[in-house]
C-alpha atoms as a PDB file:
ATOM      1  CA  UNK A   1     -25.022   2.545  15.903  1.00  0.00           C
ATOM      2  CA  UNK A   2     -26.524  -0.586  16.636  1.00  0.00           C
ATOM      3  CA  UNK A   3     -30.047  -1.038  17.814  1.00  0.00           C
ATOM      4  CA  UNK A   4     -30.114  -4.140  20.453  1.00  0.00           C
ATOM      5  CA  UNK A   5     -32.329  -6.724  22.492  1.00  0.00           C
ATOM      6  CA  UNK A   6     -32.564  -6.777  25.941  1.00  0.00           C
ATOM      7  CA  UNK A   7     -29.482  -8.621  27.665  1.00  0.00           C
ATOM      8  CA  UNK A   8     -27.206  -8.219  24.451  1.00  0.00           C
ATOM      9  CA  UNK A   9     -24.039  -9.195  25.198  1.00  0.00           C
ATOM     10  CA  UNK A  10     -20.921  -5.518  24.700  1.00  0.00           C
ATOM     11  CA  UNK A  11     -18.256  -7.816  24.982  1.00  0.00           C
ATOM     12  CA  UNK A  12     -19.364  -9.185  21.385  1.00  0.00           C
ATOM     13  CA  UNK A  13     -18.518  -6.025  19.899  1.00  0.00           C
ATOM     14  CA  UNK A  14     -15.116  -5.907  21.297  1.00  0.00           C
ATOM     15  CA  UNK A  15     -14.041  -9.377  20.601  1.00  0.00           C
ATOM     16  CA  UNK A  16     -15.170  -8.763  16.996  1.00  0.00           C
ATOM     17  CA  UNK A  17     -12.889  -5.237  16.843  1.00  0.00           C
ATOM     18  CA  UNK A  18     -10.047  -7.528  18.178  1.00  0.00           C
ATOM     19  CA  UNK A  19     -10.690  -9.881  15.706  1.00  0.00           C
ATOM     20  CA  UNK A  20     -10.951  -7.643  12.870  1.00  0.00           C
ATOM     21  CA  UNK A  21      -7.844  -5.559  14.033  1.00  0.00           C
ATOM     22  CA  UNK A  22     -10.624  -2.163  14.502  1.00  0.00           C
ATOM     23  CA  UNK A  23      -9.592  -0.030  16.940  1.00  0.00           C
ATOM     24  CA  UNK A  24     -12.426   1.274  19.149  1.00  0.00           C
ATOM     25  CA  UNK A  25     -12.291   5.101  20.228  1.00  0.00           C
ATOM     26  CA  UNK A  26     -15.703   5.219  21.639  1.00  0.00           C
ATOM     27  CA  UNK A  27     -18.623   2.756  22.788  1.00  0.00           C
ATOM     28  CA  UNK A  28     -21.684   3.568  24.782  1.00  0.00           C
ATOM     29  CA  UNK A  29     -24.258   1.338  25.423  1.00  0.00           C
ATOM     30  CA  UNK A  30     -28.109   2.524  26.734  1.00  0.00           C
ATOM     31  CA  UNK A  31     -30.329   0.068  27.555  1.00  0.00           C
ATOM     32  CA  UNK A  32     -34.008  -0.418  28.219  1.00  0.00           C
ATOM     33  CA  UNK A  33     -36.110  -3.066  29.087  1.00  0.00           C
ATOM     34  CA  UNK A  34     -36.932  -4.133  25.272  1.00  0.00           C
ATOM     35  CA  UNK A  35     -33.636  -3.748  24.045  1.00  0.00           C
ATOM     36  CA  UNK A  36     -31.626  -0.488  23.528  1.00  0.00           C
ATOM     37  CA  UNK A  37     -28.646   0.520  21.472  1.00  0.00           C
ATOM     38  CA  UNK A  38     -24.765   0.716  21.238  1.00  0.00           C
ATOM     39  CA  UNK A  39     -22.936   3.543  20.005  1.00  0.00           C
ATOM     40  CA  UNK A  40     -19.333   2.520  18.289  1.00  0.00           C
ATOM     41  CA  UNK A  41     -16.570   4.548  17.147  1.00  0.00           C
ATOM     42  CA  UNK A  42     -14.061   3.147  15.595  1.00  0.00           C
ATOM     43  CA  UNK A  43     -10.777   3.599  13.412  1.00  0.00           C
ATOM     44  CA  UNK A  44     -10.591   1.193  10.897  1.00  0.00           C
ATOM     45  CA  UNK A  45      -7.405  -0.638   9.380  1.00  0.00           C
ATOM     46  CA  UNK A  46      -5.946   0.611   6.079  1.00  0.00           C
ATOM     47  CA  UNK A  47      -7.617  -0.664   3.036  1.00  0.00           C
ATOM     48  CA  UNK A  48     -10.628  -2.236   5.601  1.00  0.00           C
ATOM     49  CA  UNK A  49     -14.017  -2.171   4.127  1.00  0.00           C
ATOM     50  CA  UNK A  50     -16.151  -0.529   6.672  1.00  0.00           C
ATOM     51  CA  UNK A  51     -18.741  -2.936   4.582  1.00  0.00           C
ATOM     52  CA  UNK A  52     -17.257  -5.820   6.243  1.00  0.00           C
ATOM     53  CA  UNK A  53     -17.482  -4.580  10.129  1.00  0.00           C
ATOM     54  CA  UNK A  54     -20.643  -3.688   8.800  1.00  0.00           C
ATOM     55  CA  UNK A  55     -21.944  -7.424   7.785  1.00  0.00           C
ATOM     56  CA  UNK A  56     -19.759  -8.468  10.735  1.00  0.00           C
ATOM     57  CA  UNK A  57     -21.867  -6.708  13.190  1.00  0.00           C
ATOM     58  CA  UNK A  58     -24.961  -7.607  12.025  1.00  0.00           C
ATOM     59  CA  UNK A  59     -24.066 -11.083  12.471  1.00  0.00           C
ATOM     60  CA  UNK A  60     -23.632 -10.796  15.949  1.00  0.00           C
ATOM     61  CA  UNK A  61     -26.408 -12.731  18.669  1.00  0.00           C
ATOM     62  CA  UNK A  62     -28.800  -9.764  19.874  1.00  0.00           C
ATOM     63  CA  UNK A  63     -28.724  -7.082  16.795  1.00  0.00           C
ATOM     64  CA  UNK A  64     -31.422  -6.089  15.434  1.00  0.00           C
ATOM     65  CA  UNK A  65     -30.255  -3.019  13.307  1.00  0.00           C
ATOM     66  CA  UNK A  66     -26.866  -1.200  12.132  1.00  0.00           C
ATOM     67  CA  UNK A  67     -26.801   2.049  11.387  1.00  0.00           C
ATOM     68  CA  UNK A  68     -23.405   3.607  10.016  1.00  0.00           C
ATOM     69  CA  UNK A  69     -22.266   7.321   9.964  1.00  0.00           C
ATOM     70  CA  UNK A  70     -18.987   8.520   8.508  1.00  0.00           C
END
């Protein structure tokens, strides 16, 4: 889960999955007016450290937070 700021940008989170060869099963995405948060599920490569999409994510313009579940 990632917590967001108003007027993030979703297609940032696909272009990284592309990027990163992560295929995304699931992605939801509730806003508010101060921001909101994206839920992602994803399969990752074999051998990908889910470490990396981790870092990766949080690098991206808008996130405040990552959260990740298993």
């Amino acid at each position: 889960m990632l917590l967001i700021h108003a007027g993030f940008d979703l297609q940032q989170v696909t272009e990284l999955a592309r990027r990163e060869g992560v295929a995304v099963r699931g992605l939801d995405l509730e806003e508010g007016k101060r921001g909101g948060r994206v839920v992602l599920v994803a399969r990752l490569p074999a051998r990908y450290r889910p470490e990396r999409l981790l870092d990766e994510l949080t690098r991206l313009r808008g996130v405040r937070e990552v959260e990740w579940e298993r």
